[in-house]
PDB file of N, CA and C in Angstrom:
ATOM      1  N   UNK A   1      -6.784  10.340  -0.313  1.00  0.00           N
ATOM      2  CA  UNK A   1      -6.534   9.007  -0.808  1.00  0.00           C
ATOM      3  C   UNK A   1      -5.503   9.100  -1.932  1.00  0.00           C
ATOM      4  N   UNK A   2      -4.723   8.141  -1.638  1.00  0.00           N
ATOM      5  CA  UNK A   2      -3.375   8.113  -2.802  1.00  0.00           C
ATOM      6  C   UNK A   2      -3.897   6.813  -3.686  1.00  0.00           C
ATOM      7  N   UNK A   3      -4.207   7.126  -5.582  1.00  0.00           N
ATOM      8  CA  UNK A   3      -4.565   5.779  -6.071  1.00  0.00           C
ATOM      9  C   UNK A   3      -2.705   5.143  -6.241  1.00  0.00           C
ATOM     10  N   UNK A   4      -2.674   4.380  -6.033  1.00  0.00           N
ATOM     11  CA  UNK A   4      -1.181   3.530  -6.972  1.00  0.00           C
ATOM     12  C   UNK A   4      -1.640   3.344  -8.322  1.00  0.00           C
ATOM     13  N   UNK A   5      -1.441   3.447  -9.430  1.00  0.00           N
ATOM     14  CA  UNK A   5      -1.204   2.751 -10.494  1.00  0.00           C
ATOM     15  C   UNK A   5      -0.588   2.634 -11.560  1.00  0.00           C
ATOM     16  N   UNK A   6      -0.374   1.264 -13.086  1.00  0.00           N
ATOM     17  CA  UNK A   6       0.864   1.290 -13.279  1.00  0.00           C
ATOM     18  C   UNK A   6       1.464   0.050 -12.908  1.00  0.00           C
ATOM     19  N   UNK A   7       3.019   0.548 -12.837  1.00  0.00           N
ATOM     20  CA  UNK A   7       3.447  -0.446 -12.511  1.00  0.00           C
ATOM     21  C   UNK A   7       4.539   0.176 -11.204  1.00  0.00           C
ATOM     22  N   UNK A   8       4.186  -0.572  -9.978  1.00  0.00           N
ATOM     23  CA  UNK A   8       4.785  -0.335  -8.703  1.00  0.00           C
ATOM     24  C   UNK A   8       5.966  -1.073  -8.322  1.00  0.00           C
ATOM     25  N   UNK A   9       6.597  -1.653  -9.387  1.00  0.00           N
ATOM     26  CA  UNK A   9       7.626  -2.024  -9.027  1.00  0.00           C
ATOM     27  C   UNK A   9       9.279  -1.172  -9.098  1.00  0.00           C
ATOM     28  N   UNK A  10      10.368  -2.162  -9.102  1.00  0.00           N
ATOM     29  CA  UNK A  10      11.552  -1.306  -8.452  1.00  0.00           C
ATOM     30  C   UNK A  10      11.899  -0.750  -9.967  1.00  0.00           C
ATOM     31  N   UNK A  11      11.347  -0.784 -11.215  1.00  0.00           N
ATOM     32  CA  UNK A  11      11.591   0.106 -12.386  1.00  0.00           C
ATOM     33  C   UNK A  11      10.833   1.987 -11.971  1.00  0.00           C
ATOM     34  N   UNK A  12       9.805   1.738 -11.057  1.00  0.00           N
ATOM     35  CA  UNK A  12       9.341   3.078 -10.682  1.00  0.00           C
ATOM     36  C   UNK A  12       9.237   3.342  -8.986  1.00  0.00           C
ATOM     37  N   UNK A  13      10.577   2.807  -8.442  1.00  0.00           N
ATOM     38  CA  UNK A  13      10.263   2.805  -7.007  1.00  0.00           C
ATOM     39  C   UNK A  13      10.510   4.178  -6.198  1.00  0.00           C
ATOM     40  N   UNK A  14      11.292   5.127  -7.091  1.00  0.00           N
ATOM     41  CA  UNK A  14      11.501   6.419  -6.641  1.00  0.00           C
ATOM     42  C   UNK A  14      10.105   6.969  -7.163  1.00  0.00           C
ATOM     43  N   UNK A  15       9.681   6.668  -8.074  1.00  0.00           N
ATOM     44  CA  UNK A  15       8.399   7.654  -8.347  1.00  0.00           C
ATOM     45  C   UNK A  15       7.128   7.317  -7.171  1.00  0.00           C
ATOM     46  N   UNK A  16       7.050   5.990  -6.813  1.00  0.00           N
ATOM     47  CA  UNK A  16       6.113   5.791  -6.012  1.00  0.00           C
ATOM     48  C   UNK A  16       6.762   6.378  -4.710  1.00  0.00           C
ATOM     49  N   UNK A  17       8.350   6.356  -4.346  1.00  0.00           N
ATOM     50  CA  UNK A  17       8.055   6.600  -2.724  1.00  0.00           C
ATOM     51  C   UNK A  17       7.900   8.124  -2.923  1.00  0.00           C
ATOM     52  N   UNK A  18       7.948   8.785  -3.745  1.00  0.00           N
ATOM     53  CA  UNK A  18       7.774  10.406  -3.769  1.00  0.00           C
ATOM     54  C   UNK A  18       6.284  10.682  -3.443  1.00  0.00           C
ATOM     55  N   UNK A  19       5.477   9.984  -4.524  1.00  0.00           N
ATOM     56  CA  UNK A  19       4.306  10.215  -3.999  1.00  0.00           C
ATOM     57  C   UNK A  19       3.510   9.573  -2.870  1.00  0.00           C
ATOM     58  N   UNK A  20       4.322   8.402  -2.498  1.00  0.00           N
ATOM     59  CA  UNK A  20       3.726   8.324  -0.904  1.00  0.00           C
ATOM     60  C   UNK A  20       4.576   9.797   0.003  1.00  0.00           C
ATOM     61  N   UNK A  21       5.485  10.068  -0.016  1.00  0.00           N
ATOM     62  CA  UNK A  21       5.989  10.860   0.815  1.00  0.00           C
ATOM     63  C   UNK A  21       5.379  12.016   0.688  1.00  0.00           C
ATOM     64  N   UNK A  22       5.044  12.866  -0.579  1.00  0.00           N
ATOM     65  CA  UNK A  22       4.449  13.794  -0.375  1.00  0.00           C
ATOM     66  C   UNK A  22       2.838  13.893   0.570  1.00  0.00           C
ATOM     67  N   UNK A  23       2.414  12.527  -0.415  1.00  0.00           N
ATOM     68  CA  UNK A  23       0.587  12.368   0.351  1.00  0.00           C
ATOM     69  C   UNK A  23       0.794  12.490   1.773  1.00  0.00           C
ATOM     70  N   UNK A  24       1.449  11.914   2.396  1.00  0.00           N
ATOM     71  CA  UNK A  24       2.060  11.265   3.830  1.00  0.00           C
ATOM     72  C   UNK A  24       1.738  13.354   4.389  1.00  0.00           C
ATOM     73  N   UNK A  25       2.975  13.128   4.062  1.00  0.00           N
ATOM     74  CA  UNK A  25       3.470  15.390   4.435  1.00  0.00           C
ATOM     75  C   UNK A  25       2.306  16.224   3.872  1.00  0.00           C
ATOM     76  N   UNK A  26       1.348  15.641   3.231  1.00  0.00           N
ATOM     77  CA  UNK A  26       0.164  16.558   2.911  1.00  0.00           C
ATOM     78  C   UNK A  26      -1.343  16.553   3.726  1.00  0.00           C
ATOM     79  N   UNK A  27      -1.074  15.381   4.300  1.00  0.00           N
ATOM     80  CA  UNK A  27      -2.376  14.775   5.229  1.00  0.00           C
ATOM     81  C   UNK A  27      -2.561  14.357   6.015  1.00  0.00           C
ATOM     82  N   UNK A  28      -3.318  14.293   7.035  1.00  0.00           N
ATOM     83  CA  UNK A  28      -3.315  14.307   8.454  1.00  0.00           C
ATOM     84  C   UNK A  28      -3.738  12.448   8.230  1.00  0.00           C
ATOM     85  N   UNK A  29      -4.080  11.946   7.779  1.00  0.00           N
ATOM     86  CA  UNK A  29      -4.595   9.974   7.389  1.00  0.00           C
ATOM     87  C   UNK A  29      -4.446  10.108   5.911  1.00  0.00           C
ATOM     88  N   UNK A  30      -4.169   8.985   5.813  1.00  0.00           N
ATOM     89  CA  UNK A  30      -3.810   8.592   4.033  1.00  0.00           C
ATOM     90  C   UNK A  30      -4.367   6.857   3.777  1.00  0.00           C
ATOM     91  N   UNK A  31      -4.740   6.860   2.852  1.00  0.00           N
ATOM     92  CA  UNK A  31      -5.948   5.625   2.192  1.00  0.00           C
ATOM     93  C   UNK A  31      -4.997   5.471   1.096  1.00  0.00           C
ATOM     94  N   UNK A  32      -4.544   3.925   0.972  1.00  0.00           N
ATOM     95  CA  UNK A  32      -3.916   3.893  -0.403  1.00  0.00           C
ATOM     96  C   UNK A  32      -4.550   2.794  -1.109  1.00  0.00           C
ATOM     97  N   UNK A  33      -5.324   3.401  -2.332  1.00  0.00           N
ATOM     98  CA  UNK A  33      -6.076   2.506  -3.287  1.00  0.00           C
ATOM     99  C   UNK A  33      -5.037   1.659  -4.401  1.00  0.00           C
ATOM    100  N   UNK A  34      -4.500   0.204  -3.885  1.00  0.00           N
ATOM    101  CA  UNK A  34      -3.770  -0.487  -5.199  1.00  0.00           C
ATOM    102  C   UNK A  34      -4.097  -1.103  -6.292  1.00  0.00           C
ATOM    103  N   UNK A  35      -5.797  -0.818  -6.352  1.00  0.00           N
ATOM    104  CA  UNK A  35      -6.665  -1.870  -7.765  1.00  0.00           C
ATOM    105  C   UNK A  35      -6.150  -1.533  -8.769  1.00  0.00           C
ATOM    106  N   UNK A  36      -5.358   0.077  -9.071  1.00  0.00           N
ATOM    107  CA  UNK A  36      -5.125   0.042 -10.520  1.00  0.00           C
ATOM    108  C   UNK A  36      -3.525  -0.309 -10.861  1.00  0.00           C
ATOM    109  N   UNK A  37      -3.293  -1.205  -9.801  1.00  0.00           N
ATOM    110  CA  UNK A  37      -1.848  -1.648 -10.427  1.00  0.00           C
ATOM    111  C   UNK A  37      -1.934  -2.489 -11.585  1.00  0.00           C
ATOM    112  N   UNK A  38      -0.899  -2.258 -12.377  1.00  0.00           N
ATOM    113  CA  UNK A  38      -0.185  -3.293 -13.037  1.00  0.00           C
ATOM    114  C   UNK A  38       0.677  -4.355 -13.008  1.00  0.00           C
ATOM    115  N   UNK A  39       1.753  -3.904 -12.187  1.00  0.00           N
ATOM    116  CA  UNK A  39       2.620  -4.667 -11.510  1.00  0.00           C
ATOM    117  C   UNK A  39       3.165  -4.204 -10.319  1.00  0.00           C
ATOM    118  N   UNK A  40       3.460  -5.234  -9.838  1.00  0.00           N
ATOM    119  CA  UNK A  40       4.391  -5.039  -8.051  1.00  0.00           C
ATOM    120  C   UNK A  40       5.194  -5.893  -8.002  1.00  0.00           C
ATOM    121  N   UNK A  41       5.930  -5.625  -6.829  1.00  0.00           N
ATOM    122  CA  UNK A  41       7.164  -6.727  -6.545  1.00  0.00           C
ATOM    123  C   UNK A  41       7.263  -6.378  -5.171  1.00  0.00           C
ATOM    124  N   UNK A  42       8.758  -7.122  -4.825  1.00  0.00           N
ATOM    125  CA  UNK A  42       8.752  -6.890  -3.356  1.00  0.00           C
ATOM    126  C   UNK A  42       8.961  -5.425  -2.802  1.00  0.00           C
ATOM    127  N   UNK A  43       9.746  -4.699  -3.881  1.00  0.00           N
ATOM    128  CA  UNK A  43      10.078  -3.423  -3.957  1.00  0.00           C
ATOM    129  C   UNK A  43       8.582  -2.604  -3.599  1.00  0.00           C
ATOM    130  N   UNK A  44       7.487  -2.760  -4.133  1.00  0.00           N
ATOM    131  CA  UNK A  44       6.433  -2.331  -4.024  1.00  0.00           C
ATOM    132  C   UNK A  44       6.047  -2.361  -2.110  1.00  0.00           C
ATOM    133  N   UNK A  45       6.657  -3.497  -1.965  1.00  0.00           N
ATOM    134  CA  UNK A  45       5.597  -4.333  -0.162  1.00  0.00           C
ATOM    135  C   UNK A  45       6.938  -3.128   0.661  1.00  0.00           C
ATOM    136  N   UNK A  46       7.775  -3.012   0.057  1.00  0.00           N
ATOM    137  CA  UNK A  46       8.910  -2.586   0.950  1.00  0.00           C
ATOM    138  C   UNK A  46       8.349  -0.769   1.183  1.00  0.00           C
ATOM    139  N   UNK A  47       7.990  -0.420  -0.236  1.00  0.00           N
ATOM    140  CA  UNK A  47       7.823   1.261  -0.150  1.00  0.00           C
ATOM    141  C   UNK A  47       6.968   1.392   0.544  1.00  0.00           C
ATOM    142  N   UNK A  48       5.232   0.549   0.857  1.00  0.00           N
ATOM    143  CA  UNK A  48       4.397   0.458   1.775  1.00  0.00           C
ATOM    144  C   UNK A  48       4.877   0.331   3.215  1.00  0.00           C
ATOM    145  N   UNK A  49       5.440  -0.498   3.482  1.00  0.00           N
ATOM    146  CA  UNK A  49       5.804  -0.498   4.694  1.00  0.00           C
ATOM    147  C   UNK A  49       6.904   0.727   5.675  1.00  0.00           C
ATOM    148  N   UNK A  50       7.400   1.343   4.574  1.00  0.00           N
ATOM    149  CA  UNK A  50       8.343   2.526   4.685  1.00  0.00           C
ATOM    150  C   UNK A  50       7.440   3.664   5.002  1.00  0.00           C
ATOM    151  N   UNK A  51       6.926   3.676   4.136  1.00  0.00           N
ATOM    152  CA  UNK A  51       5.575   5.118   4.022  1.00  0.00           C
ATOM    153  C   UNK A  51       5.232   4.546   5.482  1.00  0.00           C
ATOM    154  N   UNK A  52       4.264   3.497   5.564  1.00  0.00           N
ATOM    155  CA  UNK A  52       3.606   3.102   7.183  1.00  0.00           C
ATOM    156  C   UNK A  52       4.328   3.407   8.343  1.00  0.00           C
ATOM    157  N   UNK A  53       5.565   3.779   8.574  1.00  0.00           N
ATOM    158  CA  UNK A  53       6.731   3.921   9.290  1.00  0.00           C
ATOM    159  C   UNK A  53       6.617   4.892   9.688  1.00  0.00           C
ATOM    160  N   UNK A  54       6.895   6.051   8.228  1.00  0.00           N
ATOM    161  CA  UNK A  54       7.232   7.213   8.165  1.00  0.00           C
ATOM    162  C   UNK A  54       5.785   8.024   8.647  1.00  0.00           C
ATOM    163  N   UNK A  55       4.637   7.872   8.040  1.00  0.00           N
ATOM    164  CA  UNK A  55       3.352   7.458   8.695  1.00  0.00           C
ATOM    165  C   UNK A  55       3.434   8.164  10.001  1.00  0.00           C
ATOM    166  N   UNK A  56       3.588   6.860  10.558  1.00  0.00           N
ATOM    167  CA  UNK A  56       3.535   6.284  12.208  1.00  0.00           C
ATOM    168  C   UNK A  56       4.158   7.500  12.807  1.00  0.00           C
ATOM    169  N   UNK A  57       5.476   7.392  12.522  1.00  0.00           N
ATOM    170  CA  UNK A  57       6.689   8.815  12.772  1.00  0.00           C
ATOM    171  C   UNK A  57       6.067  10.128  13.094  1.00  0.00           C
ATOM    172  N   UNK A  58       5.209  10.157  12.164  1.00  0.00           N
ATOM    173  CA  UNK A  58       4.663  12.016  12.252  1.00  0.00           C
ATOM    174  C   UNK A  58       3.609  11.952  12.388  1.00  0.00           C
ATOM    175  N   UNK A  59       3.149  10.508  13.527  1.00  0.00           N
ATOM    176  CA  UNK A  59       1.689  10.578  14.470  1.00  0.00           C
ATOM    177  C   UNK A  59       0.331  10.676  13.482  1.00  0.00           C
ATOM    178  N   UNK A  60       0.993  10.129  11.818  1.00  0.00           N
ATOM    179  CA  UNK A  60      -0.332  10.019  11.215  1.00  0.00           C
ATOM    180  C   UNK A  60      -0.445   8.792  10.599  1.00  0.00           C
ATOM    181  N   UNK A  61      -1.800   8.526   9.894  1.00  0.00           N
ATOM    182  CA  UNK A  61      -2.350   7.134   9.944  1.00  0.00           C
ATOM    183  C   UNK A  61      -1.875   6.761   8.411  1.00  0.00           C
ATOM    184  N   UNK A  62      -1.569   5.683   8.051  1.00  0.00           N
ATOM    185  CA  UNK A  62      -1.664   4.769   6.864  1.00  0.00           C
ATOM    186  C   UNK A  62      -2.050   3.862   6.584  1.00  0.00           C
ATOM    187  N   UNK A  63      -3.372   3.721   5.672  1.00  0.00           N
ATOM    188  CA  UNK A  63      -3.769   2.286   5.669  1.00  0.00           C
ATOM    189  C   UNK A  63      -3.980   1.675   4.113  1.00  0.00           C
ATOM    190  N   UNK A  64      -4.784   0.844   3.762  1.00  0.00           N
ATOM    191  CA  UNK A  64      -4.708  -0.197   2.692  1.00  0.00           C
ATOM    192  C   UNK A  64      -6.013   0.028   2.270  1.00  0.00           C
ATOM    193  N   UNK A  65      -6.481   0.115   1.039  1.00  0.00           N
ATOM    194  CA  UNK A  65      -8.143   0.008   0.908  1.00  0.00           C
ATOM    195  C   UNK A  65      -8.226  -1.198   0.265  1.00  0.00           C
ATOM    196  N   UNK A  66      -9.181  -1.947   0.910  1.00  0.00           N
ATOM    197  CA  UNK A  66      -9.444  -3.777   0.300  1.00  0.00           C
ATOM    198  C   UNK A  66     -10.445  -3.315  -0.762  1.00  0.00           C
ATOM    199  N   UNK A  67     -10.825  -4.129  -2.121  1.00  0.00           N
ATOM    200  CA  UNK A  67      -9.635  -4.992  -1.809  1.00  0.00           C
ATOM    201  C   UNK A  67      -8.373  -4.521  -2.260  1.00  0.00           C
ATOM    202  N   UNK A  68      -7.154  -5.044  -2.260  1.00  0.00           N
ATOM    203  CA  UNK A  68      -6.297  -4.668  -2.392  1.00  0.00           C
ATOM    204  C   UNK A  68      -6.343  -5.294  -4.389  1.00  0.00           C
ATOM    205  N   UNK A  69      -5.078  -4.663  -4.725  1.00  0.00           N
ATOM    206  CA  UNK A  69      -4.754  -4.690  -6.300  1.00  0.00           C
ATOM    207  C   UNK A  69      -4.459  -6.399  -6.777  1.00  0.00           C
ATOM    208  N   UNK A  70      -4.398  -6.576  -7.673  1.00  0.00           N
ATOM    209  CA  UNK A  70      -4.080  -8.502  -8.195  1.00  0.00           C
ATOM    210  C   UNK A  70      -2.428  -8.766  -8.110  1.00  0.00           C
ATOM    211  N   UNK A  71      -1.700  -7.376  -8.610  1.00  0.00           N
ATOM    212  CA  UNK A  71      -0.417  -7.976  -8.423  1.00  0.00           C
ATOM    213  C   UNK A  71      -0.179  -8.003  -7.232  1.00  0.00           C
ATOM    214  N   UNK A  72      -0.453  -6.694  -6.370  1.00  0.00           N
ATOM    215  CA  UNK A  72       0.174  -6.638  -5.307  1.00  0.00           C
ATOM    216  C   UNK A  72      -0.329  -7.808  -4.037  1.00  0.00           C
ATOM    217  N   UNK A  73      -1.504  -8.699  -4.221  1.00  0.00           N
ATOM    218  CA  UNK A  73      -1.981  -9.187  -3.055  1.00  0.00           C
ATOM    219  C   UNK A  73      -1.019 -11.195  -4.085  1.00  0.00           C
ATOM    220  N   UNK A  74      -0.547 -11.101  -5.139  1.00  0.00           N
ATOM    221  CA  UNK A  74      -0.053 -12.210  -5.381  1.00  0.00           C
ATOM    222  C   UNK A  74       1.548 -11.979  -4.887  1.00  0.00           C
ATOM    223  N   UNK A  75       1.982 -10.642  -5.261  1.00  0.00           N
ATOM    224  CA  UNK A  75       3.135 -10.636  -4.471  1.00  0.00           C
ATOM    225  C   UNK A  75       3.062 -10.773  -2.519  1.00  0.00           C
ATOM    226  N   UNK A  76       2.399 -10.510  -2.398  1.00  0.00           N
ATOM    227  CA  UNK A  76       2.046 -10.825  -0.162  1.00  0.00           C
ATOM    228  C   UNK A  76       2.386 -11.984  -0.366  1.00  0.00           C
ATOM    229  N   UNK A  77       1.402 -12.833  -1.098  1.00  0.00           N
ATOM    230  CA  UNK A  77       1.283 -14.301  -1.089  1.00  0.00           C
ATOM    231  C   UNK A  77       2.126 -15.059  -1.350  1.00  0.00           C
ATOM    232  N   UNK A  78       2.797 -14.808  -2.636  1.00  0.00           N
ATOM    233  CA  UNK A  78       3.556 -15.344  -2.701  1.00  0.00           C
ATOM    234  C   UNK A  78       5.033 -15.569  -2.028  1.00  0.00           C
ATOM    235  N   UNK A  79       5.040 -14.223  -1.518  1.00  0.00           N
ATOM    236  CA  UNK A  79       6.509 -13.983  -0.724  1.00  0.00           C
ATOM    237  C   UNK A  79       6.128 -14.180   0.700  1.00  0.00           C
ATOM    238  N   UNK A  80       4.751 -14.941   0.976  1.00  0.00           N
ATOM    239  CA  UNK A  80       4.967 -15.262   2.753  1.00  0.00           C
ATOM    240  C   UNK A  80       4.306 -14.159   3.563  1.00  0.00           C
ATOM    241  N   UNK A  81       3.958 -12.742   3.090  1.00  0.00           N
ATOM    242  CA  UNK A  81       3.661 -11.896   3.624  1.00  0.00           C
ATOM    243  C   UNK A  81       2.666 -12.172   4.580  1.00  0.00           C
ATOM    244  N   UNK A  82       0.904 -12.864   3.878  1.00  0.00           N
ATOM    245  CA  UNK A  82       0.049 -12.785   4.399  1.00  0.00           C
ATOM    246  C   UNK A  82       0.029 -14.119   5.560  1.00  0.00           C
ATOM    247  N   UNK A  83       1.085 -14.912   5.543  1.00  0.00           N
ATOM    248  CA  UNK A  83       1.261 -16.070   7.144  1.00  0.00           C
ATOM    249  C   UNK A  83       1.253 -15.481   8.168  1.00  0.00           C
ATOM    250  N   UNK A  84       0.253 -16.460   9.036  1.00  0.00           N
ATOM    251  CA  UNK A  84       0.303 -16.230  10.546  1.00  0.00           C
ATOM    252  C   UNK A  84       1.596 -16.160  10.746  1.00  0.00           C
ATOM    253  N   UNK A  85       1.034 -14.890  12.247  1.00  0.00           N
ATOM    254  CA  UNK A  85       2.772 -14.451  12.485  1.00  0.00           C
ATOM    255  C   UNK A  85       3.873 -13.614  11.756  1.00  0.00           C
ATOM    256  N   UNK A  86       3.045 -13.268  10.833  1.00  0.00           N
ATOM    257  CA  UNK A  86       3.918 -12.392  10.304  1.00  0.00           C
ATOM    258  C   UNK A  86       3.802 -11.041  10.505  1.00  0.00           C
ATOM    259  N   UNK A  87       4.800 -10.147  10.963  1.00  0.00           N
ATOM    260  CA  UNK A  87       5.009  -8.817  11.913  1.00  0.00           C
ATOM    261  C   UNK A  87       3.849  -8.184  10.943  1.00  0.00           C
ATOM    262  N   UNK A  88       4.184  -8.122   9.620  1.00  0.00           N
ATOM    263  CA  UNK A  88       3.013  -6.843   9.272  1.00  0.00           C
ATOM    264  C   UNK A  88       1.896  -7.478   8.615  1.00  0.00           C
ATOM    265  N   UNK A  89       1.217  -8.631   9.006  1.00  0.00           N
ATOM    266  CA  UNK A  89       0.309  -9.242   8.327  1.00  0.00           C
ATOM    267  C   UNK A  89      -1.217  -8.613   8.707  1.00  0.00           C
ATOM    268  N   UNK A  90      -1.426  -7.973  10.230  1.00  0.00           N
ATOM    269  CA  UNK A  90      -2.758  -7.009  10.080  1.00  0.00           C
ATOM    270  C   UNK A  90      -2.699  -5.710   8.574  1.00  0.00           C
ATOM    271  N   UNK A  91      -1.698  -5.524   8.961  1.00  0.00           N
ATOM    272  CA  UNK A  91      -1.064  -4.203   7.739  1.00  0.00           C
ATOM    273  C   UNK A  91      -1.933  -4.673   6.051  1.00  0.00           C
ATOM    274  N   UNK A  92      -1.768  -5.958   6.024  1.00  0.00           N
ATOM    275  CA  UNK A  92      -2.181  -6.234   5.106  1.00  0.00           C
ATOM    276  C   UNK A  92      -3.480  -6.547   4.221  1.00  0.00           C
ATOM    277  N   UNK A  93      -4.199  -7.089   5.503  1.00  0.00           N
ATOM    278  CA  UNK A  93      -5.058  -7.740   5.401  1.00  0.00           C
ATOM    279  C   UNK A  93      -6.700  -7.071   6.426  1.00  0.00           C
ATOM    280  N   UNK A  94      -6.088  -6.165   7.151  1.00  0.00           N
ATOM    281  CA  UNK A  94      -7.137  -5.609   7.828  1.00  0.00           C
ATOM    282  C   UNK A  94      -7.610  -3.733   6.990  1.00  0.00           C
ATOM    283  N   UNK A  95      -7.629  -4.029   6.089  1.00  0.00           N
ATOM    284  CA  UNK A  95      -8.440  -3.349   5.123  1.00  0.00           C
ATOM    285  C   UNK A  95      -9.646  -2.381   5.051  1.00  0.00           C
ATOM    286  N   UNK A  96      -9.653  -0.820   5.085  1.00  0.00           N
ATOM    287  CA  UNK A  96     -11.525  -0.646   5.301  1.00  0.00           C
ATOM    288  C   UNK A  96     -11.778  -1.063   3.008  1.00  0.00           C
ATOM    289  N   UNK A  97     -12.741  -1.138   2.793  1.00  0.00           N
ATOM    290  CA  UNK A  97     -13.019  -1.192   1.713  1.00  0.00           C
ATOM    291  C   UNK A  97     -13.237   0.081   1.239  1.00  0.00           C
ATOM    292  N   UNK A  98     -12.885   0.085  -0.064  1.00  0.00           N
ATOM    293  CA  UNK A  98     -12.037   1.405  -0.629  1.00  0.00           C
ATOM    294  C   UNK A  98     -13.870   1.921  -1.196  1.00  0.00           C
ATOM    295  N   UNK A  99     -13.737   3.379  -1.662  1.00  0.00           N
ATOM    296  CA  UNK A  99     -14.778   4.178  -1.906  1.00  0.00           C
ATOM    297  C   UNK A  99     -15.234   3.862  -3.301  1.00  0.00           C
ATOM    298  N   UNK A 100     -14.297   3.354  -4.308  1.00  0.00           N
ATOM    299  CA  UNK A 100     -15.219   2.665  -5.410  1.00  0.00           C
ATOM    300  C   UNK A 100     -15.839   1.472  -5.910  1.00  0.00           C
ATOM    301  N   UNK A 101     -15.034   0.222  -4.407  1.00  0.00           N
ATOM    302  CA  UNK A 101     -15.996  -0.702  -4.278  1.00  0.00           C
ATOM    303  C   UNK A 101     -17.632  -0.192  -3.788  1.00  0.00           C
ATOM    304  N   UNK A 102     -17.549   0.610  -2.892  1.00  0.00           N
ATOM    305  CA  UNK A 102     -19.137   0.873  -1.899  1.00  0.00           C
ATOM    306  C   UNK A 102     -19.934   1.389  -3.012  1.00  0.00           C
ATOM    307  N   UNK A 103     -19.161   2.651  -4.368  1.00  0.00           N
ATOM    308  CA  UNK A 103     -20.044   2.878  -5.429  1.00  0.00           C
ATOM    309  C   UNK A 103     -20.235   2.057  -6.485  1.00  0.00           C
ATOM    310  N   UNK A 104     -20.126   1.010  -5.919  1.00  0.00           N
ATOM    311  CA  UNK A 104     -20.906  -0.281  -7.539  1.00  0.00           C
ATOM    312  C   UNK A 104     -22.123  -0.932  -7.180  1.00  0.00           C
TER     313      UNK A 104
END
């Protein structure tokens, strides 16, 4: 599991895609926990969806742990992400619930 946190936007967008890329090249499935963000932007929805790609590419899994973080699920929203019909809207929203919701 990769936590995000901080701030995930395009002031640290090389630092986040490094560490998705490494987690990605280190593990056969990858869980990405975003509760401890600080901030996101679109830059943030873009490195997710890149990693998910890159992911996909080398026949391994990437997913989202719900719930998802406050900035990052106001940035979906706000930018249209989570509308019907939108190409990566399971991506978003079909979630397993992350391992420190189940321990509260």
């Amino acid at each position: 599991m990769l936590v995000l946190t901080g701030d995930a936007g395009i002031k640290n967008a090389t630092e986040v895609a490094a560490n998705l890329r490494n987690t990605i090249e280190n593990h056969a499935a990858v869980a990405i926990d975003t509760q401890a963000l600080s901030a996101a932007d679109v830059t943030t929805v873009q490195s997710l969806l890149a990693a998910r790609l890159s992911a996909r590419a080398l026949g391994k899994d990437l997913t989202l742990l719900a719930p998802l973080g406050g900035p990052l699920q106001a940035v979906l929203n706000d930018a249209g992400f989570l509308t019907p019909g939108q190409e990566h809207a399971a991506f978003w929203s079909d979630q397993p619930t992350s391992q420190q919701d189940t321990e509260r």
